[in-house]
N, C-alpha and C. Protein backbone atom coordinates (compact mmCIF):
# COMPACT_ATOMS: atom_id res chain seq x y z
N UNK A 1 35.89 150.50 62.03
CA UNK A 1 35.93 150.11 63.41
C UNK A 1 36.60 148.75 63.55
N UNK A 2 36.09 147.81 62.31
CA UNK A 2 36.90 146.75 62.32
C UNK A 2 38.16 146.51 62.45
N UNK A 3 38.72 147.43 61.76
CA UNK A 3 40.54 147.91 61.59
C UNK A 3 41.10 148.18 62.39
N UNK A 4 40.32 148.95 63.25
CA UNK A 4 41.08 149.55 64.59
C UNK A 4 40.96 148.94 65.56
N UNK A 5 39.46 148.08 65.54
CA UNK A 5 40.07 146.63 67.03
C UNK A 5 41.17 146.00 66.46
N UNK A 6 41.23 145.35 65.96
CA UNK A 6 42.49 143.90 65.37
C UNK A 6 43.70 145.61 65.11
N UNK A 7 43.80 146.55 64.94
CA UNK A 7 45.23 147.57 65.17
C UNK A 7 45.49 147.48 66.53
N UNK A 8 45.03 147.64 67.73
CA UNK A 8 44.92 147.63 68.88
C UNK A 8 44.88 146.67 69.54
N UNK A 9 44.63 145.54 68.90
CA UNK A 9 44.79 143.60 69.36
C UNK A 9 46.13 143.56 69.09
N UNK A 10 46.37 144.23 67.49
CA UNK A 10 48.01 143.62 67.39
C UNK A 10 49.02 144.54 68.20
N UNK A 11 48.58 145.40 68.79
CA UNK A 11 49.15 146.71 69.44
C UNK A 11 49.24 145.80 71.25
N UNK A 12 48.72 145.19 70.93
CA UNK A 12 48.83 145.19 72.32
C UNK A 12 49.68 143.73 72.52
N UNK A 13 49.30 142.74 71.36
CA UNK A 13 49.69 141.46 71.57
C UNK A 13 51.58 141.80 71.56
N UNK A 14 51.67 143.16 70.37
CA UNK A 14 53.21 143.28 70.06
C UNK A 14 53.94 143.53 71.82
N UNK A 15 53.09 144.36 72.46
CA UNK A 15 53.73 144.93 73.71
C UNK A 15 53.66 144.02 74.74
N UNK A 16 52.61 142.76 74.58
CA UNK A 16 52.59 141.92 75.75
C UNK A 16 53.49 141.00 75.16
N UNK A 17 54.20 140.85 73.78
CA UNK A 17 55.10 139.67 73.29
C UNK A 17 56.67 139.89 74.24
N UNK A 18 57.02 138.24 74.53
CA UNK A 18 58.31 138.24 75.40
C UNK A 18 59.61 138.87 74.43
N UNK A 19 60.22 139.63 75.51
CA UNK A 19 61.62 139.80 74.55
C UNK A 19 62.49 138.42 73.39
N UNK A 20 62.38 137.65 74.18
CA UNK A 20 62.84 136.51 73.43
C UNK A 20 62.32 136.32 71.71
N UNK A 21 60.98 136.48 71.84
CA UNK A 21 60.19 136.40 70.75
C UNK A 21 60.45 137.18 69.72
N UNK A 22 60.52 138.78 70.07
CA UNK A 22 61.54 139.64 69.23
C UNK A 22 62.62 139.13 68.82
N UNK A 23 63.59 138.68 70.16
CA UNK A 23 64.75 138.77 69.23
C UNK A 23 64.93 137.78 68.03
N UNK A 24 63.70 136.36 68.38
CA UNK A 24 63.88 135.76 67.69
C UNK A 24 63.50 136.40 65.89
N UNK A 25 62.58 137.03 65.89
CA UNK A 25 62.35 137.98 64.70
C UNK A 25 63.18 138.66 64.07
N UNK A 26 63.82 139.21 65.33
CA UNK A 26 65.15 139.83 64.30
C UNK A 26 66.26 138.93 63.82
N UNK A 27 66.28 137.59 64.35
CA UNK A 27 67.13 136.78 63.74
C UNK A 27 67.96 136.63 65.03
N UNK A 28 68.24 136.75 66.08
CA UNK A 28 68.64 136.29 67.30
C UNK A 28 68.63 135.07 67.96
N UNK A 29 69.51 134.33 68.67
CA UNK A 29 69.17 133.55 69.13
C UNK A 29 68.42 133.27 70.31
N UNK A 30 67.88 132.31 70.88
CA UNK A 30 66.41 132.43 71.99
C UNK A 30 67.20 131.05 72.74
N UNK A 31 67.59 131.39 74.28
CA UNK A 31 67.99 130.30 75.20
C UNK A 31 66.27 129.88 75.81
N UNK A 32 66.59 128.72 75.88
CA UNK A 32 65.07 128.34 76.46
C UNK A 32 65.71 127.93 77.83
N UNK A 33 64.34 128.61 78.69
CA UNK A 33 64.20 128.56 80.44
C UNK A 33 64.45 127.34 80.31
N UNK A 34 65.22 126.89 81.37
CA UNK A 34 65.28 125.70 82.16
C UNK A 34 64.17 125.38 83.27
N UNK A 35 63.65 124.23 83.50
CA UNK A 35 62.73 124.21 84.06
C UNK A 35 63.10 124.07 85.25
N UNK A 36 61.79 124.60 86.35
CA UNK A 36 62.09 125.60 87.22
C UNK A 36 61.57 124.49 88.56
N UNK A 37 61.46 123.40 88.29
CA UNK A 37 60.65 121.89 89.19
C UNK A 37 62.26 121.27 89.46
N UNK A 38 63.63 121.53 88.85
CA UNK A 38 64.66 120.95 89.24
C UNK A 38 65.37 120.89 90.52
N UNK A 39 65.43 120.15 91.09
CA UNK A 39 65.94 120.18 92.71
C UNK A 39 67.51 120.16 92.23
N UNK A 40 67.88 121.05 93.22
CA UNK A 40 69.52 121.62 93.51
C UNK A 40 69.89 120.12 93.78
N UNK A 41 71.83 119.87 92.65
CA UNK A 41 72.41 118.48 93.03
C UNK A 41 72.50 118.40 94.49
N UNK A 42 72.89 117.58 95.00
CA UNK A 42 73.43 117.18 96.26
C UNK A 42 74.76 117.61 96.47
N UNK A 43 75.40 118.09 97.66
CA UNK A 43 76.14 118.14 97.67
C UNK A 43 77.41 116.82 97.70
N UNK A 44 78.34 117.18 97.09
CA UNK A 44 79.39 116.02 96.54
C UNK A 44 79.91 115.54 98.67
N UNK A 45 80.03 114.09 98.61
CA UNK A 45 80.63 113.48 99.43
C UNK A 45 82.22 114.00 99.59
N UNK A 46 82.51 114.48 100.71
CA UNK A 46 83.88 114.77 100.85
C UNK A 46 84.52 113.56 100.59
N UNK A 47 85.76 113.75 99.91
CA UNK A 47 86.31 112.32 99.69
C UNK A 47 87.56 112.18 100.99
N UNK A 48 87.80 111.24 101.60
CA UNK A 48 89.31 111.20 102.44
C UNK A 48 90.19 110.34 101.58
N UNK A 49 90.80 110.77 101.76
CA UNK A 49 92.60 110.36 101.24
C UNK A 49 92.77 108.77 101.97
N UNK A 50 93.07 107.50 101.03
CA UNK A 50 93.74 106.82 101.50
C UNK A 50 95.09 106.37 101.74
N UNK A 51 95.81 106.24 102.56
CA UNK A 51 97.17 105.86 102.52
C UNK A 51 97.39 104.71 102.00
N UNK A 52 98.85 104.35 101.70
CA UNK A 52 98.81 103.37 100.61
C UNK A 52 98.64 101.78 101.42
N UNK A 53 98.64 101.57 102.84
CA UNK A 53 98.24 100.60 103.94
C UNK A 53 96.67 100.51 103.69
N UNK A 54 96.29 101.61 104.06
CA UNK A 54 94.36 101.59 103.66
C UNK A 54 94.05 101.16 102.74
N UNK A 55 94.46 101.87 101.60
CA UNK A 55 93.74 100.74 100.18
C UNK A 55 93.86 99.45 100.34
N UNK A 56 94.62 98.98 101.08
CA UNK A 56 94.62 97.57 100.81
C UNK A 56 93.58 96.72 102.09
N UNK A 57 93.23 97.73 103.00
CA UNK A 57 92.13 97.14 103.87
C UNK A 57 90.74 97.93 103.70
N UNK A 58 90.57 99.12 103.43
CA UNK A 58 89.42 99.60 103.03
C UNK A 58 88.33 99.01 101.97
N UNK A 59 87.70 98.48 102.32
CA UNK A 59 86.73 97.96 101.14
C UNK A 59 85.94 96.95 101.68
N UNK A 60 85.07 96.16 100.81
CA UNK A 60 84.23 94.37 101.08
C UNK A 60 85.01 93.63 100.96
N UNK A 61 85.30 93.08 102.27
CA UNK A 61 86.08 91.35 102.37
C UNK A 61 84.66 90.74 103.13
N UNK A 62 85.43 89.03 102.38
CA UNK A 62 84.93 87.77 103.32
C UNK A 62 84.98 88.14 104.50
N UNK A 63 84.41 87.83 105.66
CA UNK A 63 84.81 87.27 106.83
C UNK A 63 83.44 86.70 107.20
N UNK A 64 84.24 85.84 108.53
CA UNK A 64 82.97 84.85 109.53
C UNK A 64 84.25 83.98 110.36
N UNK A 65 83.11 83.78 110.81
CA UNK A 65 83.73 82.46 111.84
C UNK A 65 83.53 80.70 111.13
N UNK A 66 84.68 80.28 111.21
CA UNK A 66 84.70 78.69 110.57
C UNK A 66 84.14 78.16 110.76
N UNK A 67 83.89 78.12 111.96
CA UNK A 67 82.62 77.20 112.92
C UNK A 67 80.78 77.18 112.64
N UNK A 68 80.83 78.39 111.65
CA UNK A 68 79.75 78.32 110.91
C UNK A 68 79.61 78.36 109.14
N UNK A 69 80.82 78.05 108.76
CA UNK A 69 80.60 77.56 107.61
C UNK A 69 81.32 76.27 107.63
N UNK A 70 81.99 75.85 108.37
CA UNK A 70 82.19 74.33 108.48
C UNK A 70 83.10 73.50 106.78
N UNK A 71 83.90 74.02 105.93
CA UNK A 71 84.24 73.70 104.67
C UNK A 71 84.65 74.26 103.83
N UNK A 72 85.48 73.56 103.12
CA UNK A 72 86.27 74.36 102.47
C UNK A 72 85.86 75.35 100.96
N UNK A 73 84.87 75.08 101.29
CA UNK A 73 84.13 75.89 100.02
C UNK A 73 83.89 77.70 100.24
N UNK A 74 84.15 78.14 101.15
CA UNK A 74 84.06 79.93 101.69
C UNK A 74 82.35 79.79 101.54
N UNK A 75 81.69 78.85 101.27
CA UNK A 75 80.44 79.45 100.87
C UNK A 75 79.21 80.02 102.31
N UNK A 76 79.88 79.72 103.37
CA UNK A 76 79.33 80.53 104.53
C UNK A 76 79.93 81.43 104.67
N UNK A 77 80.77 82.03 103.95
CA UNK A 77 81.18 83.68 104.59
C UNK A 77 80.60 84.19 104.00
N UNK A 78 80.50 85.54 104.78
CA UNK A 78 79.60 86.93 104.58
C UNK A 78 80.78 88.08 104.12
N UNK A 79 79.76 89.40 104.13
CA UNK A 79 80.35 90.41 103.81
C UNK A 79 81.01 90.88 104.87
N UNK A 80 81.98 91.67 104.92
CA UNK A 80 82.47 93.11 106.40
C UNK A 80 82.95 94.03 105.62
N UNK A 81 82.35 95.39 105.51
CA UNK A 81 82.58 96.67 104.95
C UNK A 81 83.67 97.31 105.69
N UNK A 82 84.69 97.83 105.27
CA UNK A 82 85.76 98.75 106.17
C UNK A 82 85.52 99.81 104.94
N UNK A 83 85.10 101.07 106.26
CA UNK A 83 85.11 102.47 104.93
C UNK A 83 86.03 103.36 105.93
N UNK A 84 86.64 104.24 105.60
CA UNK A 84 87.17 105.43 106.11
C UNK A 84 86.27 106.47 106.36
N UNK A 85 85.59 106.87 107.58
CA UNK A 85 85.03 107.93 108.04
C UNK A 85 85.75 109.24 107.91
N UNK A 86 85.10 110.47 107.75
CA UNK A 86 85.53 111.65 107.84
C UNK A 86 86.54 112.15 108.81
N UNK A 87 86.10 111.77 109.94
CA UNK A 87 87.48 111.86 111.19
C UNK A 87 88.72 111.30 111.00
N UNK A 88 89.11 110.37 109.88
CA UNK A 88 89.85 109.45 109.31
C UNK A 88 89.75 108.45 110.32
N UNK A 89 88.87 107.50 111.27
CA UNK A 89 88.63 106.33 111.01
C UNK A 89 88.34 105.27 110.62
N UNK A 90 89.06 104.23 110.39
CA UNK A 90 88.22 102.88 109.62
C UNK A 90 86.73 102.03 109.89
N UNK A 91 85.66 102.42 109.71
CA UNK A 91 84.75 101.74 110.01
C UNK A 91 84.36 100.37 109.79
N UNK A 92 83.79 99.60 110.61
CA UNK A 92 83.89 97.93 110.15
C UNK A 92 82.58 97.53 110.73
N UNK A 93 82.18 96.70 109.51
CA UNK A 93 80.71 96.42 110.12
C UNK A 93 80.17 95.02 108.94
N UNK A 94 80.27 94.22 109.92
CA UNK A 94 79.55 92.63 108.78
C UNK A 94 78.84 91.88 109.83
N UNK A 95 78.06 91.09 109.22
CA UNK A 95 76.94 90.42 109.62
C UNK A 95 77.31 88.78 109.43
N UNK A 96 77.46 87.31 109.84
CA UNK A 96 77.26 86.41 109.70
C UNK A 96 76.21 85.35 110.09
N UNK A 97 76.02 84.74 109.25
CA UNK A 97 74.69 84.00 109.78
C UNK A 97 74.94 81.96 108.68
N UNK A 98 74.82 81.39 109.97
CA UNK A 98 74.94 80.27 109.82
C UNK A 98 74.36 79.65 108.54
N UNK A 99 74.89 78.79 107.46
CA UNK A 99 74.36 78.03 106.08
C UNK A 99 74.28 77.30 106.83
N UNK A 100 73.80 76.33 107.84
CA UNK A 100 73.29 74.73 107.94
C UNK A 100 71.69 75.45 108.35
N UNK A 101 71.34 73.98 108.00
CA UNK A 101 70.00 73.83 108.19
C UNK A 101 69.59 73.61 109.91
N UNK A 102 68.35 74.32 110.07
CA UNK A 102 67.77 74.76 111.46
C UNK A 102 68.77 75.20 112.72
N UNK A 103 69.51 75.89 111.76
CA UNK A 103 70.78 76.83 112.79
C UNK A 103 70.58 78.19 113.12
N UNK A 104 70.75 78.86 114.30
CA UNK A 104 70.56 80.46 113.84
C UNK A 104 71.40 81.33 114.45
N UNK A 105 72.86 80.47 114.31
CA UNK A 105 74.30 80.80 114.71
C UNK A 105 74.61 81.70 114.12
N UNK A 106 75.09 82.96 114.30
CA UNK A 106 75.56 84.06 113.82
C UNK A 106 76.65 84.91 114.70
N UNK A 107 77.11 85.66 113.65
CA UNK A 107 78.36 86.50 114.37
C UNK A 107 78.13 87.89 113.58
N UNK A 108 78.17 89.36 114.39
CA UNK A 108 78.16 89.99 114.02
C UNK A 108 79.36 90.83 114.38
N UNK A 109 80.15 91.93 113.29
CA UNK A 109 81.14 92.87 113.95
C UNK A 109 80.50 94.17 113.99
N UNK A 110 80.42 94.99 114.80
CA UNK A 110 80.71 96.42 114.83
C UNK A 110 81.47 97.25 116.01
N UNK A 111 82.46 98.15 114.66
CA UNK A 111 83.14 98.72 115.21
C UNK A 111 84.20 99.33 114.80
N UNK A 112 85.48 99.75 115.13
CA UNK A 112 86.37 100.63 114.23
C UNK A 112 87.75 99.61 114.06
N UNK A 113 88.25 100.04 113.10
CA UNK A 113 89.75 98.52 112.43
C UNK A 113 90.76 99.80 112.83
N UNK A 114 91.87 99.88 113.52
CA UNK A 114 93.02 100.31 113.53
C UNK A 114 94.28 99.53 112.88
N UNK A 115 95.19 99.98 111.68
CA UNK A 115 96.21 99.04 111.19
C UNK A 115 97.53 99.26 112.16
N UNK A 116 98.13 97.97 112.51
CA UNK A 116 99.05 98.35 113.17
C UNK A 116 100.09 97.89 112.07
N UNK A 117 100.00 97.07 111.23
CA UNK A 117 101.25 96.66 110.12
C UNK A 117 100.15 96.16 109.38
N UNK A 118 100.78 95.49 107.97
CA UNK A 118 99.94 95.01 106.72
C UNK A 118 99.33 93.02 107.41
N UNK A 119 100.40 92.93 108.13
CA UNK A 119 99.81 91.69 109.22
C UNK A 119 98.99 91.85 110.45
N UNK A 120 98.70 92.67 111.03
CA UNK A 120 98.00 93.08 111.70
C UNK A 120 97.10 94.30 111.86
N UNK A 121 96.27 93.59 112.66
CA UNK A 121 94.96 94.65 112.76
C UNK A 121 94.53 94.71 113.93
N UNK A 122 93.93 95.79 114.55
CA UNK A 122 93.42 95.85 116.07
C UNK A 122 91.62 96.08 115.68
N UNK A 123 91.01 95.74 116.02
CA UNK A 123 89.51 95.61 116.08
C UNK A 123 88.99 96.33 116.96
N UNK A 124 88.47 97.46 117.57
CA UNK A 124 87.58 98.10 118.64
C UNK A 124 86.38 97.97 118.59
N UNK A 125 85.97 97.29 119.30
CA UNK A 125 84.17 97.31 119.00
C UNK A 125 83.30 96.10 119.45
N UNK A 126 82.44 95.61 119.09
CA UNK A 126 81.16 95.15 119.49
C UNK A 126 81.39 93.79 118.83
N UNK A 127 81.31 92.37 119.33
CA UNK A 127 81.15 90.84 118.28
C UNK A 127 80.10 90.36 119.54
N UNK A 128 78.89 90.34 118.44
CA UNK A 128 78.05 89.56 118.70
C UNK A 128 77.99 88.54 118.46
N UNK A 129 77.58 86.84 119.12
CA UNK A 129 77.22 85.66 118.53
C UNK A 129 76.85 84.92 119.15
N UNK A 130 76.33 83.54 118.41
CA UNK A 130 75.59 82.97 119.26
C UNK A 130 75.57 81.30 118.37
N UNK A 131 76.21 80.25 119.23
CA UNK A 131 76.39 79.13 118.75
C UNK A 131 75.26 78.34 119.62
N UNK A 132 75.18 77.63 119.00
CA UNK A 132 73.90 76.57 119.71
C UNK A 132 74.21 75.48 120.03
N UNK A 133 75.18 75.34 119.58
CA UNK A 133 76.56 74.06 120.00
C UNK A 133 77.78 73.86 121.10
N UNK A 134 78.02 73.35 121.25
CA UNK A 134 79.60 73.37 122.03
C UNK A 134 80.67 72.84 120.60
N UNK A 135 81.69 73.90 120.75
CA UNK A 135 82.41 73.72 119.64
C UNK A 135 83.35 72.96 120.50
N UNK A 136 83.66 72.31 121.82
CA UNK A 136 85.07 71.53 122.18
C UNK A 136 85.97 72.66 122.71
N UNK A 137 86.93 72.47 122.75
CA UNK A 137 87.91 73.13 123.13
C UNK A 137 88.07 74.38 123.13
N UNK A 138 87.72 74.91 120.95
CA UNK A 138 88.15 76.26 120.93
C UNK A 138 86.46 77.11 121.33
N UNK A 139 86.03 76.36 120.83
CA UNK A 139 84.59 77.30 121.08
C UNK A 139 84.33 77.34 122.98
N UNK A 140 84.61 76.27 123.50
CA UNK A 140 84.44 76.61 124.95
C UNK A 140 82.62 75.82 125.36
N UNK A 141 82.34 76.08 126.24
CA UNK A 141 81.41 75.38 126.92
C UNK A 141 80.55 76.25 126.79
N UNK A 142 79.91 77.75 126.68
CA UNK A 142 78.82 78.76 126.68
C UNK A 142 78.29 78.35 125.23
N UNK A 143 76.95 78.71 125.24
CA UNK A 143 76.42 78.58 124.44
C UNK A 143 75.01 80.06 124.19
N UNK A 144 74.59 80.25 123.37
CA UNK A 144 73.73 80.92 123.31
C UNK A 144 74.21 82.25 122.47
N UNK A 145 73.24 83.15 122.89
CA UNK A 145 73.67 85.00 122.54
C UNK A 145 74.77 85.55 123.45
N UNK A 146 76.09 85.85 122.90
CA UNK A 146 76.84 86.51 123.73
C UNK A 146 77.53 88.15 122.79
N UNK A 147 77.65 88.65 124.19
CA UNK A 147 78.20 90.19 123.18
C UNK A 147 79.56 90.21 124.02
N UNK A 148 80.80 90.53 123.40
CA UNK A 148 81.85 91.29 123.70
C UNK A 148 82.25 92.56 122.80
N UNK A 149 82.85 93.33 124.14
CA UNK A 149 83.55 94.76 123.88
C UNK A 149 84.21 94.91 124.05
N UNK A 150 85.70 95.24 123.33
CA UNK A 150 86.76 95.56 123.57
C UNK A 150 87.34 95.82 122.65
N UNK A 151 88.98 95.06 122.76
CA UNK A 151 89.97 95.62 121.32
C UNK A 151 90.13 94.02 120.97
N UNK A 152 90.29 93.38 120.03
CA UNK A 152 90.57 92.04 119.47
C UNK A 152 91.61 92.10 118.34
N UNK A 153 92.21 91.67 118.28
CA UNK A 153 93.79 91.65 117.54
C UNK A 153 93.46 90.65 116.45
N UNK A 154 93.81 90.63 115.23
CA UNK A 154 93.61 89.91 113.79
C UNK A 154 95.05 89.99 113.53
N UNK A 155 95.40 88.87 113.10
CA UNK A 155 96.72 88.44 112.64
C UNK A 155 96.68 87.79 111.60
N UNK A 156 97.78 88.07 110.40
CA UNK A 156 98.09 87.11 109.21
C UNK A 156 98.98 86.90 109.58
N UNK A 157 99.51 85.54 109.63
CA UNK A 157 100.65 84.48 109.82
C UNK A 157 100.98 84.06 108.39
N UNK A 158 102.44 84.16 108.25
CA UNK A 158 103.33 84.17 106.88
C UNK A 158 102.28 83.21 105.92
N UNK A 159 101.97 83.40 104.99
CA UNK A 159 101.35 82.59 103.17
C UNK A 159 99.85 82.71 104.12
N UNK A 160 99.25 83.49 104.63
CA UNK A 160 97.85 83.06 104.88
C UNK A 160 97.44 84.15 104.14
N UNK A 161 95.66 83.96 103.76
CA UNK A 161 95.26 84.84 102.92
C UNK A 161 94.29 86.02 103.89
N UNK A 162 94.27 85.74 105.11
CA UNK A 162 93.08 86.39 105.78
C UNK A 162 93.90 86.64 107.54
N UNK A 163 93.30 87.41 108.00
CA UNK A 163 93.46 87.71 109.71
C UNK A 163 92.56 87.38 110.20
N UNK A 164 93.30 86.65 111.18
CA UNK A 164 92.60 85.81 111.84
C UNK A 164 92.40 86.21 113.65
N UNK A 165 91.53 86.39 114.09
CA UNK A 165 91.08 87.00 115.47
C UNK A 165 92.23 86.21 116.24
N UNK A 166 92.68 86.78 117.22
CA UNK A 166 93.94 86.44 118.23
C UNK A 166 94.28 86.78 119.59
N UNK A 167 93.80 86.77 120.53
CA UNK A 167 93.73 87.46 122.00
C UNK A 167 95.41 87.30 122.19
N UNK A 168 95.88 88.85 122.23
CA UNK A 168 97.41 89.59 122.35
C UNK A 168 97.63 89.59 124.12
N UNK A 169 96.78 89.72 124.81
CA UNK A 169 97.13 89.91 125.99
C UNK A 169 96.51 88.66 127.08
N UNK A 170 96.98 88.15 128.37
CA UNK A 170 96.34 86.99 128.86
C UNK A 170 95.10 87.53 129.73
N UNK A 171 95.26 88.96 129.96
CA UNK A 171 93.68 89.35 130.61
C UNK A 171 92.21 89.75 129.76
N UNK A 172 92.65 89.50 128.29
CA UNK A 172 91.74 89.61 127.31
C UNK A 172 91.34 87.74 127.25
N UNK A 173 92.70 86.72 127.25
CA UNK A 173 92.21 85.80 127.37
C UNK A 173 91.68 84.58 128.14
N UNK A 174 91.94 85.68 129.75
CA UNK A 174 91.03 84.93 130.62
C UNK A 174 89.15 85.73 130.24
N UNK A 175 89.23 86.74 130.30
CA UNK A 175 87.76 87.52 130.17
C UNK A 175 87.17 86.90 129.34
N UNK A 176 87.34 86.28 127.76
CA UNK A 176 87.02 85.29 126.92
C UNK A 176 87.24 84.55 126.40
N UNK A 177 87.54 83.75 127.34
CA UNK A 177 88.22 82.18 127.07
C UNK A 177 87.86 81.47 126.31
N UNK A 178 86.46 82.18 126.24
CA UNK A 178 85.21 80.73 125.28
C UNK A 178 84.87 81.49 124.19
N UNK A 179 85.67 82.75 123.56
CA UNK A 179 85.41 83.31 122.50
C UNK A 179 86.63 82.95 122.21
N UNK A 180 87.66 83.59 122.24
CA UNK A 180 89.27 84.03 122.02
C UNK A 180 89.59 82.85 121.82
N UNK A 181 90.25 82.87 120.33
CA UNK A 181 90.77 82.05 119.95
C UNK A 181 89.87 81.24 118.33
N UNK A 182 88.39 81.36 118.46
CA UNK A 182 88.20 80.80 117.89
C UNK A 182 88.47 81.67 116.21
N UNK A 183 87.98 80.45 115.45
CA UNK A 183 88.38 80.86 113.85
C UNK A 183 87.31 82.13 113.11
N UNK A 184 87.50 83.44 113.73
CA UNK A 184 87.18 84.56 113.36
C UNK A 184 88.02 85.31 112.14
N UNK A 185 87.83 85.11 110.67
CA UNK A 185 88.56 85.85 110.07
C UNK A 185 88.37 86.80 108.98
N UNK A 186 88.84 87.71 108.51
CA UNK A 186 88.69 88.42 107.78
C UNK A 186 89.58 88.46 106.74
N UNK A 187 89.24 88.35 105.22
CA UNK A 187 90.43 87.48 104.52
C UNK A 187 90.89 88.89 103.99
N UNK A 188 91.65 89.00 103.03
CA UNK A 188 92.66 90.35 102.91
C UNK A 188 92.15 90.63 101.63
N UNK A 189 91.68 89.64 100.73
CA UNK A 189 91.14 89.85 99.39
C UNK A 189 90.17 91.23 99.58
N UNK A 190 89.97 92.53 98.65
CA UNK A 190 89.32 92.82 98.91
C UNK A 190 88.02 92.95 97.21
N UNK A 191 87.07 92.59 97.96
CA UNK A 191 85.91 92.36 96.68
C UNK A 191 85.59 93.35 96.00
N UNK A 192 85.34 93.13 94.68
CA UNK A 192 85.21 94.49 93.68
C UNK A 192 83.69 94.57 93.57
């Protein structure tokens, strides 16, 4: 009776054994399951094509306004991201914020970069800022939080390293007299 339980244990263990297990017996090779807790990759980011003008503005540059880093050291400029969106627009978006002490002068961009040549740039979009000062002449007499919307023109003028904000038309530079003009730039270097 003994014989025939453990015949019927191994009778059964043989028929409940995985195929794999066989084949490994017969000398086969055995792929082992992949485990089954793995989340599907992501799908890959469409890439867009840059033209050979874009590479050279797409990416992290300096920019800010002079008037809040005050010296020749760049060490108050900030970042501004230009990426190429899927629609093939240039997206642009940086943040500045004043290095002096008990200041909370800042300039922000958002909005889209159109290239019109490797010297120029058209800006669409949103500049926030807010000086706590009277800068004189170019800064103008307002002070505080101000927002403009529109198009703003960046220009490199021959051996300069950066574009520099520029009101192109005189009804852009009556509307912001006390913005337009001042030292808004975005340097051409682009950061690795």
């Amino acid at each position: 009776m003994k014989q025939f339980c453990i015949g019927i244990f191994l009778l059964g263990m043989a028929l409940l054994m995985p195929t794999q297990l066989l084949a490994q017996k017969a000398g086969g090779q055995i792929k082992r399951p992949t485990s089954t807790n793995t989340k599907p990759a992501a799908p890959a980011k469409p890439t867009v094509a840059l033209t050979p003008l874009e590479k050279k503005v797409v990416g992290k540059h300096l920019f800010g306004e002079w008037w809040l880093v005050m010296d020749e050291s760049g060490r108050g400029y900030s970042t501004l991201t230009i990426t190429k969106q899927a629609d093939g627009r240039l997206r642009c978006k940086g943040t500045q914020r004043s290095t002096k002490q008990n200041k909370k002068d800042y300039v922000v961009m958002d909005g889209y970069i159109e290239i019109i040549n490797e010297n120029k740039l058209v800006f669409d979009g949103t500049i926030k800022c807010n000086f706590d000062e009277d800068k004189g002449s170019y800064g103008g007499e307002k002070k505080g939080d101000e927002i403009f919307t529109g198009r703003f023109f960046f220009h490199c003028h021959s051996g300069r390293t950066y574009w520099r904000q520029y009101d192109e038309d005189e009804e852009t530079k009556k509307q912001y007299s006390h913005y337009g003009g001042c030292y808004l730039d975005i340097f051409k270097k682009i950061m690795r």
